[in-house]
Protein backbone atom coordinates (compact mmCIF):
# COMPACT_ATOMS: atom_id res chain seq x y z
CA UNK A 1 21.06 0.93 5.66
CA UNK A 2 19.15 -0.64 2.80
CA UNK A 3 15.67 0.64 4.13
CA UNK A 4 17.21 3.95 3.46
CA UNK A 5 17.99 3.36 -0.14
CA UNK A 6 14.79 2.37 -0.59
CA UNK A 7 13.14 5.54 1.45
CA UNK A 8 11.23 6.60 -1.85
CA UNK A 9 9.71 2.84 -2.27
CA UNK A 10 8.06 2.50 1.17
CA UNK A 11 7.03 6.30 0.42
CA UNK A 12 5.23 5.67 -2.53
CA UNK A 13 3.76 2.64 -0.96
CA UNK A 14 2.36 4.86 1.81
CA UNK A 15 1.20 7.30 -0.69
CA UNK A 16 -0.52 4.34 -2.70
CA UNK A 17 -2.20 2.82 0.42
CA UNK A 18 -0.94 -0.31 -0.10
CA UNK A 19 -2.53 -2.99 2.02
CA UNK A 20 -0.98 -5.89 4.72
CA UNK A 21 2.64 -4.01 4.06
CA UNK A 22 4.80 -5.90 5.40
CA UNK A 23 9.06 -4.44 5.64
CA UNK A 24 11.68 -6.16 7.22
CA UNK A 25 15.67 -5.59 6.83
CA UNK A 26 17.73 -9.51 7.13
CA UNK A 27 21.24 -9.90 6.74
CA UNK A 28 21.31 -6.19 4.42
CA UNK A 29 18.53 -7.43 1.84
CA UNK A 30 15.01 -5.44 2.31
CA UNK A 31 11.89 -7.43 2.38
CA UNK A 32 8.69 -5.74 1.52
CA UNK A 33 5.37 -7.49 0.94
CA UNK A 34 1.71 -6.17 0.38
CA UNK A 35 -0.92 -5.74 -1.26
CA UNK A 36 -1.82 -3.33 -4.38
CA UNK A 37 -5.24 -1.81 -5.51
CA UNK A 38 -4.37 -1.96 -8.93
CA UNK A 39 -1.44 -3.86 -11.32
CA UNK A 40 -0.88 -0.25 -12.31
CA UNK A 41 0.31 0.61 -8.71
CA UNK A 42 1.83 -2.53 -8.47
CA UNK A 43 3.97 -1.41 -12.41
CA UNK A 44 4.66 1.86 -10.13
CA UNK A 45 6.23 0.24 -7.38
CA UNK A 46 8.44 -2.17 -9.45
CA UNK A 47 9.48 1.19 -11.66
CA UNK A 48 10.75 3.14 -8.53
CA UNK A 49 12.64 -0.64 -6.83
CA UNK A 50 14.61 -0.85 -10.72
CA UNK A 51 15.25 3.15 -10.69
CA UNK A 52 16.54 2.84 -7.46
CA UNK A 53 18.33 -0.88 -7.66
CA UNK A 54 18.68 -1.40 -11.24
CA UNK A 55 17.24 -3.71 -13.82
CA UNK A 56 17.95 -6.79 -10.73
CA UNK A 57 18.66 -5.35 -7.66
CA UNK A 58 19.97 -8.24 -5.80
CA UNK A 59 19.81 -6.32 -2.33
CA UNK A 60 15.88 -6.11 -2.09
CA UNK A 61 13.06 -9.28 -2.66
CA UNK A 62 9.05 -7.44 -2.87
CA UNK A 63 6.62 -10.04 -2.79
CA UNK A 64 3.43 -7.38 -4.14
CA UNK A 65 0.06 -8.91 -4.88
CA UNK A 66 -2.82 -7.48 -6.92
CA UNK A 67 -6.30 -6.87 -5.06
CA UNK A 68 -8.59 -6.48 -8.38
CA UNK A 69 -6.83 -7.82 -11.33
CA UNK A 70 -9.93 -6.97 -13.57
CA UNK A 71 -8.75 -3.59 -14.62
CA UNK A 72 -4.98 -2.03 -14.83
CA UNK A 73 -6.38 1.00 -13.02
CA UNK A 74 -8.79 3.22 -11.96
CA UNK A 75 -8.58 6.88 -12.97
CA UNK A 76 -10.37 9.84 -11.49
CA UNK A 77 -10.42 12.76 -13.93
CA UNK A 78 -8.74 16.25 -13.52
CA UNK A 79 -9.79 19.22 -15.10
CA UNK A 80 -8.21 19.25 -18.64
CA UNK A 81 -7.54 15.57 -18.96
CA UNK A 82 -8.53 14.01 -22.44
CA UNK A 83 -8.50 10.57 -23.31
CA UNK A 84 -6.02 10.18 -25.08
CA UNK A 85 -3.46 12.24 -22.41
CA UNK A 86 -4.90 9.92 -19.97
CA UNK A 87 -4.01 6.30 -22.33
CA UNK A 88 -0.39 7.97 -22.71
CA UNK A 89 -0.15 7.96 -18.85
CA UNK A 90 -1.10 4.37 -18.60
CA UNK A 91 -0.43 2.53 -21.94
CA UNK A 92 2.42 5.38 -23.11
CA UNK A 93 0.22 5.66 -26.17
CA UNK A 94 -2.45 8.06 -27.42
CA UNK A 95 -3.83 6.19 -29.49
CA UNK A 96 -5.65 4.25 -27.35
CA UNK A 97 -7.63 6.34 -26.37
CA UNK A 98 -10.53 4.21 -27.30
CA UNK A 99 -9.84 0.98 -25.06
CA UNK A 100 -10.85 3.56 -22.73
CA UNK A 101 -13.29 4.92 -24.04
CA UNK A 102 -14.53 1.48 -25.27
CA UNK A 103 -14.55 0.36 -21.21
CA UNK A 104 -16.13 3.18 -20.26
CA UNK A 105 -19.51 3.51 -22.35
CA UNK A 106 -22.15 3.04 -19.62
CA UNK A 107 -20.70 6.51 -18.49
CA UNK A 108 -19.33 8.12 -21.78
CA UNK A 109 -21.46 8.61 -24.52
CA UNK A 110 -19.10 10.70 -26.55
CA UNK A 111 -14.60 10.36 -26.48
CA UNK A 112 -14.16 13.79 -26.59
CA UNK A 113 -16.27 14.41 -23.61
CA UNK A 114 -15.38 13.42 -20.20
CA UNK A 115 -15.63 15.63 -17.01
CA UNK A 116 -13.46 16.18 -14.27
CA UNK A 117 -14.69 13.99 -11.33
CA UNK A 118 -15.33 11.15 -13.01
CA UNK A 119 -13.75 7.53 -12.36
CA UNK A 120 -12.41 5.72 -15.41
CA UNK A 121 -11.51 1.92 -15.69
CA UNK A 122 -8.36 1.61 -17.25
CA UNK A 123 -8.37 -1.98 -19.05
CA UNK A 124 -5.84 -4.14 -19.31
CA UNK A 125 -3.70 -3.90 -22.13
């Protein structure tokens, strides 16, 4: 019953590849446990458990660890991304544009160009 309601969670999980998952439904409470690449995957998890349950959902208990805590995330290109559309995906603001950019020098020489293809590290904020 409660693995149901949270159908779109253990999707996204599967989607994400998270590692050593772990679900198991006790006394109608849903426990889920693994492992994320990134804290950004792990932000994208928690975001779908509180759309889904609310600000405390008191019906589910997710136990999700980080694997590399040294960046937020890791960001492959697509064909007309900029910077600053990608730091509004991860930071909600443009305008930082240049942590990126700032993270990624051994590979960018210039903000304003950046090719599809190529992996960004996403700092943490």
């Amino acid at each position: 019953m409660v693995k149901a309601k949270y159908q779109d969670v253990l999707d996204l999980g599967d989607r994400l590849n998270i590692k050593e998952g772990k679900v198991e439904e006790e006394n109608g409470k849903l426990k889920v446990w693994g492992t994320a690449s990134t804290q950004y995957e792990k932000n994208l998890l928690w975001d779908e458990i509180k759309r889904i349950g609310g600000e405390n959902p008191t019906d589910i208990m997710a136990d999700i660890k980080v694997e590399d805590e040294s960046v937020y995330a890791r960001h492959t290109v697509k064909s007309g991304e900029t910077l600053g559309k990608i730091a509004k995906q991860y930071y909600g603001e443009p305008s930082k544009y240049q942590k990126i950019y700032q993270a990624n020098t051994d590979i960018l020489k210039n903000p304003d160009l950046i090719h599809p293809g190529q992996e960004l590290i996403i700092p943490n904020d």
